[in-house]
PDB file of N, CA and C in Angstrom:
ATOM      1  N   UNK A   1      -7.013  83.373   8.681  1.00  0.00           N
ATOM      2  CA  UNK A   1      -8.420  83.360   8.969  1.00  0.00           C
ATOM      3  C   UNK A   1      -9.231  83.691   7.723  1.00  0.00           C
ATOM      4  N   UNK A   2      -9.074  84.663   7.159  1.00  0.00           N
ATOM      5  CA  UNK A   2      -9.303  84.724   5.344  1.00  0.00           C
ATOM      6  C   UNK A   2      -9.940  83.534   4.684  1.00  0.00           C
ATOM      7  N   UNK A   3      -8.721  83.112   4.454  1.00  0.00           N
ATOM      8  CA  UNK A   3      -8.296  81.786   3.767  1.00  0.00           C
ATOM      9  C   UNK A   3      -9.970  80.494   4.216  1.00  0.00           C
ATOM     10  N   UNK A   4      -9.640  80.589   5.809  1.00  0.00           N
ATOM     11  CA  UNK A   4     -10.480  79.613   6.220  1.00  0.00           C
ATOM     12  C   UNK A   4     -11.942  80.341   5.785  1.00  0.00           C
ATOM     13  N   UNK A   5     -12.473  81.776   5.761  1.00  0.00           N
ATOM     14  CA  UNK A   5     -13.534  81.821   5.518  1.00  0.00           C
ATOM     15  C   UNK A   5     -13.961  81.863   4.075  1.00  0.00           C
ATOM     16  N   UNK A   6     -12.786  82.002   3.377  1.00  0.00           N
ATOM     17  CA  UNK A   6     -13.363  81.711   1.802  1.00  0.00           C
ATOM     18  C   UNK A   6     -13.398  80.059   1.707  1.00  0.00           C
ATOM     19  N   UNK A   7     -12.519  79.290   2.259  1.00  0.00           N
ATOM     20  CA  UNK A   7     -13.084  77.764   2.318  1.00  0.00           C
ATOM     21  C   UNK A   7     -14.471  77.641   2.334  1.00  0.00           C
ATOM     22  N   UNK A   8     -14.847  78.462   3.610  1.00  0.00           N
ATOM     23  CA  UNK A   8     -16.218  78.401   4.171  1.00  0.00           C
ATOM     24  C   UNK A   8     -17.376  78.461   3.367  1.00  0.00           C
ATOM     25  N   UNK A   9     -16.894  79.435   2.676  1.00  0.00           N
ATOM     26  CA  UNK A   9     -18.061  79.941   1.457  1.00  0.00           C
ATOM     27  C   UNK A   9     -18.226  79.114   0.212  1.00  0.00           C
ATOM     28  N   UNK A  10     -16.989  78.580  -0.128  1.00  0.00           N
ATOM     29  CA  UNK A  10     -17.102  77.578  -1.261  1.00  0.00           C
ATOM     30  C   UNK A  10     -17.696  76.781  -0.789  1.00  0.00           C
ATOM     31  N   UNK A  11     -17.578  75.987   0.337  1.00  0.00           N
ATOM     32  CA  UNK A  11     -17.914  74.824   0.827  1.00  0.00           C
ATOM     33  C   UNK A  11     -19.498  74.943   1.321  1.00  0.00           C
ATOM     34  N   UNK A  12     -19.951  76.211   1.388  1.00  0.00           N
ATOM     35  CA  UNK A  12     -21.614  76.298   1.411  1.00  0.00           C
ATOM     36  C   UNK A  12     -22.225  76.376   0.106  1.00  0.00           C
ATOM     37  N   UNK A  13     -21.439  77.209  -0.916  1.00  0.00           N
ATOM     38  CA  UNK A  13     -22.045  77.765  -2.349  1.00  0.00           C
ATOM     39  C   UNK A  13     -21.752  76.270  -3.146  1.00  0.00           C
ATOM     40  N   UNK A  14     -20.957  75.308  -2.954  1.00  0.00           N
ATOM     41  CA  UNK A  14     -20.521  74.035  -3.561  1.00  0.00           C
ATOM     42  C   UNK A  14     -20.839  72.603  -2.514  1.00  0.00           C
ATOM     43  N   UNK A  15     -22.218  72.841  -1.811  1.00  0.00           N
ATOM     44  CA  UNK A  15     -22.408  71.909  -0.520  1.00  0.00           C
ATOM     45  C   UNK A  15     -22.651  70.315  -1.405  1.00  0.00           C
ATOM     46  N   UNK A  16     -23.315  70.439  -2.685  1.00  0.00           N
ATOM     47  CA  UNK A  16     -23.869  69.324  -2.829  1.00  0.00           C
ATOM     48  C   UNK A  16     -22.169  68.609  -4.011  1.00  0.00           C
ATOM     49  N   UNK A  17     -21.531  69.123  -3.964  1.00  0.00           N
ATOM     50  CA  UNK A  17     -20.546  68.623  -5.122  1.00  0.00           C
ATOM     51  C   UNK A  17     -19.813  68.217  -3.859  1.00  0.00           C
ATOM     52  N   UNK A  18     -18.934  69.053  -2.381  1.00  0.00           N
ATOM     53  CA  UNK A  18     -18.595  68.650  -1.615  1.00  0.00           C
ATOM     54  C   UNK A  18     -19.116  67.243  -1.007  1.00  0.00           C
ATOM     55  N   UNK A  19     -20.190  67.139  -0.896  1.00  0.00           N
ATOM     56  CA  UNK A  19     -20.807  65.827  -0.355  1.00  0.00           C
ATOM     57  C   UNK A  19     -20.417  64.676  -1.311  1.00  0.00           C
ATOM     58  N   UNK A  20     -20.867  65.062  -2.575  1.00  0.00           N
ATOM     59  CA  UNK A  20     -20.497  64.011  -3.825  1.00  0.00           C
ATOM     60  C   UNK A  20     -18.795  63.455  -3.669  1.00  0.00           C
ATOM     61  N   UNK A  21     -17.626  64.413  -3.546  1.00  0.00           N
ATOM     62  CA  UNK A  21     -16.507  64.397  -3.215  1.00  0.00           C
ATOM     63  C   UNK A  21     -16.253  63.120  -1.954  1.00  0.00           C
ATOM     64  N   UNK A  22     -16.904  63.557  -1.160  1.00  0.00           N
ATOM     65  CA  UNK A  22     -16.870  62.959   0.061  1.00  0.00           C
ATOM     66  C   UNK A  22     -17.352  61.221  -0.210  1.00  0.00           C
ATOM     67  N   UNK A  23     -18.477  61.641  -0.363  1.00  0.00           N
ATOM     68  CA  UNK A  23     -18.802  59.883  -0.704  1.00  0.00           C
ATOM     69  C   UNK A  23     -18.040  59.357  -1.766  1.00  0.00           C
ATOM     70  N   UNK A  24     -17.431  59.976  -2.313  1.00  0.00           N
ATOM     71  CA  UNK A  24     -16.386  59.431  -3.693  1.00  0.00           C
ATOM     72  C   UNK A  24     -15.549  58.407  -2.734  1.00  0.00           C
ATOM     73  N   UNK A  25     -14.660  59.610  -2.313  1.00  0.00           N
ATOM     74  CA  UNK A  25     -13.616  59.152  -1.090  1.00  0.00           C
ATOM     75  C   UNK A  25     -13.712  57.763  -0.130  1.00  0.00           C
ATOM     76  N   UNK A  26     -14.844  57.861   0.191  1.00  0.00           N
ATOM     77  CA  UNK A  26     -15.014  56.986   1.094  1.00  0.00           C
ATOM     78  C   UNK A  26     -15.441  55.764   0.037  1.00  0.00           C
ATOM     79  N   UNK A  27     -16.124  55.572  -0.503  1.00  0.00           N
ATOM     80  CA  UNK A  27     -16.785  54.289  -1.480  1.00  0.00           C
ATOM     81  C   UNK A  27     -14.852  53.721  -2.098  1.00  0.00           C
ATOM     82  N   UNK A  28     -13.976  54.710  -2.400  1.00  0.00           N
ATOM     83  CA  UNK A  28     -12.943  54.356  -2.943  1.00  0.00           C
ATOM     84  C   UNK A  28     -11.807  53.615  -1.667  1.00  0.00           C
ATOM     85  N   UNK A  29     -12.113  54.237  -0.590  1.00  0.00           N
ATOM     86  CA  UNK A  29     -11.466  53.518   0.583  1.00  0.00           C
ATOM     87  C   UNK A  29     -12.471  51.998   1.018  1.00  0.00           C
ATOM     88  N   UNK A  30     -13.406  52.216   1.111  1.00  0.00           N
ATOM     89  CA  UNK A  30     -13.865  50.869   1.307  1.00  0.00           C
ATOM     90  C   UNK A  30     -13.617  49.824   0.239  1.00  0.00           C
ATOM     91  N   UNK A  31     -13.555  50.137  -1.102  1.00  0.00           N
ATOM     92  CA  UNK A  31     -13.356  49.144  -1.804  1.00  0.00           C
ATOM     93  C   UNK A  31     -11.930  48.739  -1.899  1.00  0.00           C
ATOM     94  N   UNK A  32     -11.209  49.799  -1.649  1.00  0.00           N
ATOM     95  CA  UNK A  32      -9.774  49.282  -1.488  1.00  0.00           C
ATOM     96  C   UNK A  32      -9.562  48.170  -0.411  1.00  0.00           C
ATOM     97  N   UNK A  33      -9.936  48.685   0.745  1.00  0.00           N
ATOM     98  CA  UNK A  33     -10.276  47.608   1.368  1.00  0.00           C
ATOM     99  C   UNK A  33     -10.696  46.188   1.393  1.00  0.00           C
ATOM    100  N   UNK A  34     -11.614  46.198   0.462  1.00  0.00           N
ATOM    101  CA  UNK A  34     -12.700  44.738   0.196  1.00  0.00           C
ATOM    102  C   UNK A  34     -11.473  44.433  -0.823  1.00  0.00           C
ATOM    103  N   UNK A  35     -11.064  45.119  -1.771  1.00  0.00           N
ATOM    104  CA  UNK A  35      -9.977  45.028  -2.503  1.00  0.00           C
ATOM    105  C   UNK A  35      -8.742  43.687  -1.865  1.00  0.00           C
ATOM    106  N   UNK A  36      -8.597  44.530  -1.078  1.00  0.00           N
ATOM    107  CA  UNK A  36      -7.018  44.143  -0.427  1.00  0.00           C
ATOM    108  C   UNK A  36      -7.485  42.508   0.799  1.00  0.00           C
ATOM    109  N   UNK A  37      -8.834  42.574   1.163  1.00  0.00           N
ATOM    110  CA  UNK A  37      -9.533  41.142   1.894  1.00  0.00           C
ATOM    111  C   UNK A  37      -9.487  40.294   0.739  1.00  0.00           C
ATOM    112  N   UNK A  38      -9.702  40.801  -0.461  1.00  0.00           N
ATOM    113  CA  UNK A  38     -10.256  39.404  -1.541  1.00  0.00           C
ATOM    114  C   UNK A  38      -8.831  39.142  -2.125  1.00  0.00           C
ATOM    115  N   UNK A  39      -7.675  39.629  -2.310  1.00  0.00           N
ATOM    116  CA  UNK A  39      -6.473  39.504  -2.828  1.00  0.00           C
ATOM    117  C   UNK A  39      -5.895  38.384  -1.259  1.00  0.00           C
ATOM    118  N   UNK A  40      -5.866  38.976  -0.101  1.00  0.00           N
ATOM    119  CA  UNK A  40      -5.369  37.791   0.710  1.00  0.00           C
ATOM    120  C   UNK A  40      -5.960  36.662   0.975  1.00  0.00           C
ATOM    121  N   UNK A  41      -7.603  36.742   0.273  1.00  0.00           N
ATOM    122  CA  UNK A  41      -8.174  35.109   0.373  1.00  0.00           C
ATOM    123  C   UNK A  41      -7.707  34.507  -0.657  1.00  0.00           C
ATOM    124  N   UNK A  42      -7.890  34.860  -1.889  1.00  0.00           N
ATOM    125  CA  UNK A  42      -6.970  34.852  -3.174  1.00  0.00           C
ATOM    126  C   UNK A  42      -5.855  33.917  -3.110  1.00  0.00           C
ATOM    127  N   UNK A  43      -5.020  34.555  -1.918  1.00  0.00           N
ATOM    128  CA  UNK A  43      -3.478  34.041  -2.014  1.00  0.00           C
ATOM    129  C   UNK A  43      -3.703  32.934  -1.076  1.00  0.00           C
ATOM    130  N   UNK A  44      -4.500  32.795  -0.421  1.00  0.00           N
ATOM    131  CA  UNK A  44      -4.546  32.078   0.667  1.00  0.00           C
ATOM    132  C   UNK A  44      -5.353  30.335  -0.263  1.00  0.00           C
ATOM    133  N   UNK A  45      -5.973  30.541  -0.860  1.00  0.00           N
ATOM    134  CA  UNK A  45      -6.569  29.698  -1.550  1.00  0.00           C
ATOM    135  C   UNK A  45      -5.850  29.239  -3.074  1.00  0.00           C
ATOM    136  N   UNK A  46      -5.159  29.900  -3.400  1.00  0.00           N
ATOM    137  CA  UNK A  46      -3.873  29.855  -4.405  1.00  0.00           C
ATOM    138  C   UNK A  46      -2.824  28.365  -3.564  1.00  0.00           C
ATOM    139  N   UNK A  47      -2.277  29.024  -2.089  1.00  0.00           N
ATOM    140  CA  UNK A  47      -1.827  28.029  -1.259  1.00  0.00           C
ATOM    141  C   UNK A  47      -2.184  27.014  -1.963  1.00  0.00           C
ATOM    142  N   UNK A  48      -3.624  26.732  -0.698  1.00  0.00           N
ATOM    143  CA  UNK A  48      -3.894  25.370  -1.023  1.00  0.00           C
ATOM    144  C   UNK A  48      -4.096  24.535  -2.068  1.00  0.00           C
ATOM    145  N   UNK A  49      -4.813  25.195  -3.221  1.00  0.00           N
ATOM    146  CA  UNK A  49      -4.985  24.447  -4.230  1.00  0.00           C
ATOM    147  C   UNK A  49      -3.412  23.817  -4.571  1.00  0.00           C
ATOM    148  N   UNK A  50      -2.305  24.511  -4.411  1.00  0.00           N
ATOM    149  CA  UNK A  50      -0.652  24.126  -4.502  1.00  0.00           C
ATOM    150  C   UNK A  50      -0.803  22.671  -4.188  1.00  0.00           C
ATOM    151  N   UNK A  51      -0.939  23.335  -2.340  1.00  0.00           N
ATOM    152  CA  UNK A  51      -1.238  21.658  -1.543  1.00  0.00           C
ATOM    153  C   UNK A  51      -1.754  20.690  -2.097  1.00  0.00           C
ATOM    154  N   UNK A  52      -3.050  21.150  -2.371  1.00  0.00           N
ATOM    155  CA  UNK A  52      -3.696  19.827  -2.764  1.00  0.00           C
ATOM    156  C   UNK A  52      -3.068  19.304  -4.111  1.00  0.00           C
ATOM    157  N   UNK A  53      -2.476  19.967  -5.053  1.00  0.00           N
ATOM    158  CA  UNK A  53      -1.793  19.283  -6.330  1.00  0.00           C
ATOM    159  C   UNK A  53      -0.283  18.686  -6.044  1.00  0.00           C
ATOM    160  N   UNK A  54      -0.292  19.398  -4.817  1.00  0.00           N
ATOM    161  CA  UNK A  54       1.373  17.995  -4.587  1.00  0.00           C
ATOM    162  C   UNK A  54       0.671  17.084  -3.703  1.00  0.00           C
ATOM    163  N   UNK A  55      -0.035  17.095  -2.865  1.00  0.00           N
ATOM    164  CA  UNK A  55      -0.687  16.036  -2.743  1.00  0.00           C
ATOM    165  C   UNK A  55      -1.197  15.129  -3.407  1.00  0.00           C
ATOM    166  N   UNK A  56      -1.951  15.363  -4.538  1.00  0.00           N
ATOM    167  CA  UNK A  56      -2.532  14.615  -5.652  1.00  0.00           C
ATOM    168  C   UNK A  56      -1.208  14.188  -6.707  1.00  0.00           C
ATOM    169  N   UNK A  57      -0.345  14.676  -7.190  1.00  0.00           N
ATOM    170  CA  UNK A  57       0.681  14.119  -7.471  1.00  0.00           C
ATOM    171  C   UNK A  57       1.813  13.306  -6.449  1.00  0.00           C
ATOM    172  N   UNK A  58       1.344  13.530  -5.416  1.00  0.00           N
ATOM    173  CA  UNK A  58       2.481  12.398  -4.291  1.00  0.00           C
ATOM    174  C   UNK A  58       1.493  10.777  -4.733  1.00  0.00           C
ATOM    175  N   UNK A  59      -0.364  10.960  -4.576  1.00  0.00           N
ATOM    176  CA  UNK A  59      -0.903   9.724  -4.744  1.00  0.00           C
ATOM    177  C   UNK A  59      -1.206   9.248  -6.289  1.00  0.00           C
ATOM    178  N   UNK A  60      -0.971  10.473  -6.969  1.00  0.00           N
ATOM    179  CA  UNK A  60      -0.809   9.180  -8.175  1.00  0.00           C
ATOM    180  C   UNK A  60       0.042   8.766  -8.589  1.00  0.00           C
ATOM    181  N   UNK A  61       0.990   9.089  -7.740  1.00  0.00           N
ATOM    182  CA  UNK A  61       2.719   8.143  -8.033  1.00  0.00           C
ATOM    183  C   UNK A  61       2.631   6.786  -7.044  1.00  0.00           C
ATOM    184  N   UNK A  62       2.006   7.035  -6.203  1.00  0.00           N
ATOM    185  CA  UNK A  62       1.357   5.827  -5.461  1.00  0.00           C
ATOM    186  C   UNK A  62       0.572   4.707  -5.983  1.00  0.00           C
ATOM    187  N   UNK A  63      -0.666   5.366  -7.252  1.00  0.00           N
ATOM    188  CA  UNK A  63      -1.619   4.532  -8.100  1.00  0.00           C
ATOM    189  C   UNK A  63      -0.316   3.936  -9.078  1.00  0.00           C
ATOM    190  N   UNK A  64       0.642   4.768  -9.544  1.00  0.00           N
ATOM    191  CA  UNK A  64       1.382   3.931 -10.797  1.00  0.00           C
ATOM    192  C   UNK A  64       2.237   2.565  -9.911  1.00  0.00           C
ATOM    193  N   UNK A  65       2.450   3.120  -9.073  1.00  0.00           N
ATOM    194  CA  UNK A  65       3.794   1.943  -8.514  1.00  0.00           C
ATOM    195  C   UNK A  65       2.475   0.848  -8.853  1.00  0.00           C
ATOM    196  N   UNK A  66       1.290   1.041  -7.760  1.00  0.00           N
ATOM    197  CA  UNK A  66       0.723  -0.188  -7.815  1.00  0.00           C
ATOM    198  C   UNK A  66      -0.081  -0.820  -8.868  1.00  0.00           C
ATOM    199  N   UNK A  67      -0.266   0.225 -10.098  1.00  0.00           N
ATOM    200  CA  UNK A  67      -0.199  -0.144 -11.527  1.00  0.00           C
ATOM    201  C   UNK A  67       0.928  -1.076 -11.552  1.00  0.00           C
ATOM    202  N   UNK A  68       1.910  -1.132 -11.666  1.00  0.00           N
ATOM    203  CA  UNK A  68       3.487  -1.818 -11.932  1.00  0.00           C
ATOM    204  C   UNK A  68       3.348  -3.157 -11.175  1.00  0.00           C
ATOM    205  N   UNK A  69       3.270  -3.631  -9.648  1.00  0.00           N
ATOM    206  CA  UNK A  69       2.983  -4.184  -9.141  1.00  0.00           C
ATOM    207  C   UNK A  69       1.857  -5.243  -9.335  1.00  0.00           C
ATOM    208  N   UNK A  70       0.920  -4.772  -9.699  1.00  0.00           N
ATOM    209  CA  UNK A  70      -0.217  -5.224 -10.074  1.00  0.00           C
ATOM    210  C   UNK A  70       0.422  -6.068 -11.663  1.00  0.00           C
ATOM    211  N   UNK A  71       0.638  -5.171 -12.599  1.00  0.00           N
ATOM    212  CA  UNK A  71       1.230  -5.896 -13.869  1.00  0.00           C
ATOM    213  C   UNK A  71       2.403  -7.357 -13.287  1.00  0.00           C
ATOM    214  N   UNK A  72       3.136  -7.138 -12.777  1.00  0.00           N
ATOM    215  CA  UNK A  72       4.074  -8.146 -12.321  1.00  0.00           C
ATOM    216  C   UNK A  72       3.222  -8.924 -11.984  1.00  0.00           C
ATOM    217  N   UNK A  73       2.167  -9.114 -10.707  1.00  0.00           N
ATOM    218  CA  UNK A  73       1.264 -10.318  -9.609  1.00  0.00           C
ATOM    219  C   UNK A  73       0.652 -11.130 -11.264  1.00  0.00           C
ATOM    220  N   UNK A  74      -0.114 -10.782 -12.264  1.00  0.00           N
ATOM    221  CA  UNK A  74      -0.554 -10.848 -13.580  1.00  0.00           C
ATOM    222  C   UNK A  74      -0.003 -12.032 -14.437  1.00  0.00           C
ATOM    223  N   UNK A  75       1.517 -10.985 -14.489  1.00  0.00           N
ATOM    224  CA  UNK A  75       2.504 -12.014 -15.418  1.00  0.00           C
ATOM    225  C   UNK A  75       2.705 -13.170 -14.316  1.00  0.00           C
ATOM    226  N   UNK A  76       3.245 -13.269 -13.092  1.00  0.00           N
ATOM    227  CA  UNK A  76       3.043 -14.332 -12.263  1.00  0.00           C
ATOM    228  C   UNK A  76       2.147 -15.328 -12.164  1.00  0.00           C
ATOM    229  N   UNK A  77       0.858 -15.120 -11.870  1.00  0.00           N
ATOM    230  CA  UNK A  77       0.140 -15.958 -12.144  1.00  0.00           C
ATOM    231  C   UNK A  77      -0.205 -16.594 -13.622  1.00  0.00           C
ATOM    232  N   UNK A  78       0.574 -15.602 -14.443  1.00  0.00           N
ATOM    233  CA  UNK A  78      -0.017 -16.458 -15.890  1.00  0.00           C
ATOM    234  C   UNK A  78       1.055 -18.120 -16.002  1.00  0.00           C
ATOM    235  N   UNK A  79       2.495 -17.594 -15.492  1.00  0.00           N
ATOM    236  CA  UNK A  79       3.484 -18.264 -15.106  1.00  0.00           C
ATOM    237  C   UNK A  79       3.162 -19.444 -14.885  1.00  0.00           C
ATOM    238  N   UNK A  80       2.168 -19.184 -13.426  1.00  0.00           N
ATOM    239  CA  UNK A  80       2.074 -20.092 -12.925  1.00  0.00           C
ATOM    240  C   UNK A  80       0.664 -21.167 -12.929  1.00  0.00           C
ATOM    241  N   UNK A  81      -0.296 -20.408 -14.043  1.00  0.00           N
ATOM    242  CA  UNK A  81      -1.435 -20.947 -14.619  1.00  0.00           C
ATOM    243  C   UNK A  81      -0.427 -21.966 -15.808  1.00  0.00           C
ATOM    244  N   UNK A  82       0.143 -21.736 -16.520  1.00  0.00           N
ATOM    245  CA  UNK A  82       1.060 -22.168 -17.735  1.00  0.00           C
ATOM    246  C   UNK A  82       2.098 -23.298 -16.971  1.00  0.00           C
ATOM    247  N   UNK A  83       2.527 -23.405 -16.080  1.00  0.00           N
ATOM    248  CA  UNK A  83       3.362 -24.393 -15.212  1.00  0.00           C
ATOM    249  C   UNK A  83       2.217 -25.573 -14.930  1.00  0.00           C
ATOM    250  N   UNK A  84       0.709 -25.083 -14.313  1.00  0.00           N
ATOM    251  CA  UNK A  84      -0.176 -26.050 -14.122  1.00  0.00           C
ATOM    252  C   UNK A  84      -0.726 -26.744 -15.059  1.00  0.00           C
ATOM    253  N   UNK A  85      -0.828 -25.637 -16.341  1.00  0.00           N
ATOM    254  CA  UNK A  85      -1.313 -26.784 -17.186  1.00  0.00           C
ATOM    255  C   UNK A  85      -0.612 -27.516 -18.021  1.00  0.00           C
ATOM    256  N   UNK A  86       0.858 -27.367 -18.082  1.00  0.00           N
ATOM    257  CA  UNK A  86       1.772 -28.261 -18.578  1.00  0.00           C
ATOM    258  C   UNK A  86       1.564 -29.540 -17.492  1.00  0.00           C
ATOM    259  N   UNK A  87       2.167 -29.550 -16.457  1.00  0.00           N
ATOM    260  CA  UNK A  87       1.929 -30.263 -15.487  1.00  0.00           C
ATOM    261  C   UNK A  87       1.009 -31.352 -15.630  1.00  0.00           C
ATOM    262  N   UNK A  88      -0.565 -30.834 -15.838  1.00  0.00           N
ATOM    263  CA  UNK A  88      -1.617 -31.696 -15.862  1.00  0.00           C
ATOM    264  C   UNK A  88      -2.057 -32.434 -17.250  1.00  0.00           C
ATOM    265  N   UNK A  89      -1.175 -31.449 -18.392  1.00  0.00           N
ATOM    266  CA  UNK A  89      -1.318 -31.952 -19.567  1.00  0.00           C
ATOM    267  C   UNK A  89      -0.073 -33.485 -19.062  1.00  0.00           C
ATOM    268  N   UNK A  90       1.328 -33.264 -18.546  1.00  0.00           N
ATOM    269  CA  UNK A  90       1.666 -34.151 -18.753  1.00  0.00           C
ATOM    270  C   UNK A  90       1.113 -35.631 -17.288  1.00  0.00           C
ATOM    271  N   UNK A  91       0.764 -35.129 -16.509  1.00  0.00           N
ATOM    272  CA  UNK A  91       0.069 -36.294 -15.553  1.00  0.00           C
ATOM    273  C   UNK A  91      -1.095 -36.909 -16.552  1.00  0.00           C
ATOM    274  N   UNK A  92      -1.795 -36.039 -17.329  1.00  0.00           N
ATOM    275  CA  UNK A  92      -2.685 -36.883 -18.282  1.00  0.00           C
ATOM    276  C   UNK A  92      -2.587 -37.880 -19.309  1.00  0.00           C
ATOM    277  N   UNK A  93      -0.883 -37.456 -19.671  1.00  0.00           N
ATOM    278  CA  UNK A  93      -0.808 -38.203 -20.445  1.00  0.00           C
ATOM    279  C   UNK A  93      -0.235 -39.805 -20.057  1.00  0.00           C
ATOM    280  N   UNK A  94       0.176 -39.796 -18.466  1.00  0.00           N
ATOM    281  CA  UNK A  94       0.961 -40.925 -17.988  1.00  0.00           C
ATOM    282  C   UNK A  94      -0.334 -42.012 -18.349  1.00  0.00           C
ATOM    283  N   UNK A  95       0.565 -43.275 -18.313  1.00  0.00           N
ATOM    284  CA  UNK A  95      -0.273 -44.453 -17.645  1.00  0.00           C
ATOM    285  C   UNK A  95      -0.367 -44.869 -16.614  1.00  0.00           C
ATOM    286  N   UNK A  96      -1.485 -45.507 -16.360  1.00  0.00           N
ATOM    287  CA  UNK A  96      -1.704 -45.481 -14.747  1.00  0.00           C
ATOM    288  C   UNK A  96      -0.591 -46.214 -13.603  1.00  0.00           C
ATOM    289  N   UNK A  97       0.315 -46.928 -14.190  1.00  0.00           N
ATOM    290  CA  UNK A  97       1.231 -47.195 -13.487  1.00  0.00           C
ATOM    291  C   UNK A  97       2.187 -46.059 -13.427  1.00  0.00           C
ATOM    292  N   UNK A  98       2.398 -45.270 -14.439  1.00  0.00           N
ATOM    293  CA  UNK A  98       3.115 -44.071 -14.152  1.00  0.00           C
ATOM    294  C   UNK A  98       2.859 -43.378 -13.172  1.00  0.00           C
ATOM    295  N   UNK A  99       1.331 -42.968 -13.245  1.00  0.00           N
ATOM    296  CA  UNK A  99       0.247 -42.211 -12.338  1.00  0.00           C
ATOM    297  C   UNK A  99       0.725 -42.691 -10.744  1.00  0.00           C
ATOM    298  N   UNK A 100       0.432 -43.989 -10.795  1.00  0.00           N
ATOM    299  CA  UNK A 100       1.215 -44.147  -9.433  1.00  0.00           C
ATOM    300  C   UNK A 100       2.140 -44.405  -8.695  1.00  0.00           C
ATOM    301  N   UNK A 101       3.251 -44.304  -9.326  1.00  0.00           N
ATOM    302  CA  UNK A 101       4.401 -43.921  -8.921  1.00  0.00           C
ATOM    303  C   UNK A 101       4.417 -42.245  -8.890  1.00  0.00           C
ATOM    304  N   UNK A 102       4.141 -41.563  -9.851  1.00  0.00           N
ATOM    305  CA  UNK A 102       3.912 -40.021  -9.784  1.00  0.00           C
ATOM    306  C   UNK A 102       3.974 -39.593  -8.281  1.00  0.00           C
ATOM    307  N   UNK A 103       2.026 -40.059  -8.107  1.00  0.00           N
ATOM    308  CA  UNK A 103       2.022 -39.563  -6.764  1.00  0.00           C
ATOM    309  C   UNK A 103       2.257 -40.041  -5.465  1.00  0.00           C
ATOM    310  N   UNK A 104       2.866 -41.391  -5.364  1.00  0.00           N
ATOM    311  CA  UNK A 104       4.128 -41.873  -4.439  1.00  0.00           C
ATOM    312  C   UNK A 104       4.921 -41.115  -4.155  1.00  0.00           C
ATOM    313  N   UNK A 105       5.794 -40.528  -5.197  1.00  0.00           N
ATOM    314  CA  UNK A 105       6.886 -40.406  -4.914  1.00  0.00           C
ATOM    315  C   UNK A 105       6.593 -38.827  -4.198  1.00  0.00           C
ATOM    316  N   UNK A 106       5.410 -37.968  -5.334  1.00  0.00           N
ATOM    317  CA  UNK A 106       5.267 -36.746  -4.911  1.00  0.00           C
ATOM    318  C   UNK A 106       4.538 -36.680  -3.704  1.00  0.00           C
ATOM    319  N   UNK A 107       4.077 -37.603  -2.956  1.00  0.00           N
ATOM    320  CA  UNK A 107       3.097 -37.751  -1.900  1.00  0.00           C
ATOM    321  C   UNK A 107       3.522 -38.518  -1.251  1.00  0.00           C
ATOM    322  N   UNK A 108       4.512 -38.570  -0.145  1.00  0.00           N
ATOM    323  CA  UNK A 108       4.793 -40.289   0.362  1.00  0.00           C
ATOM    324  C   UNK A 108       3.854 -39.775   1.682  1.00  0.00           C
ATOM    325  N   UNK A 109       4.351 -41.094   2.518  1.00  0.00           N
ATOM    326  CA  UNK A 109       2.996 -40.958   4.030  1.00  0.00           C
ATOM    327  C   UNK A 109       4.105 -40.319   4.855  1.00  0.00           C
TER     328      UNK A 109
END
């Protein structure tokens, strides 16, 4: 009982440092708090951004294939621009009796 009334007395003769103490305490628990909310949004948004970069690397492996694809359709048609105009270079050069046998034979009824 002593004990508790010399507490007593400090804690009246030291009221305004006790209070200071007190709000210490507490301002240091709340921020731990806000602390420990902003570290699990943190991680939580860490996640996704993950997500979204294997996502974004799943579709630009998607853009290259059809980069590749696209290059091939390219060379194809040049192929086949270069087949036509051989073709028409040599129908141009027939004579017209050639000419029609040409497209006889390539055209029957």
């Amino acid at each position: 009982m002593v004990d508790l009334y010399k507490l007593y007395k400090f804690f009246k003769k030291q009221w305004l440092g006790s209070i200071l103490i007190m709000i210490w305490l507490i301002s240091v628990f709340m921020y731990q708090h806000k602390k420990n909310e902003l570290l699990n949004k943190a991680y939580i948004l860490e996640a996704k951004v993950k997500e979204l970069e294997n996502k974004t690397n799943a579709e630009l492996k998607g853009v290259d294939s059809l980069k590749t694809i696209d290059t091939v359709i390219v060379t194809r048609i040049k192929i086949i621009k270069q087949k036509e105009y051989e073709e028409i270079r040599i129908i141009d050069s027939l004579p017209i009796s050639g000419l029609q046998s040409y497209f006889t034979e390539r055209y029957p009824k």
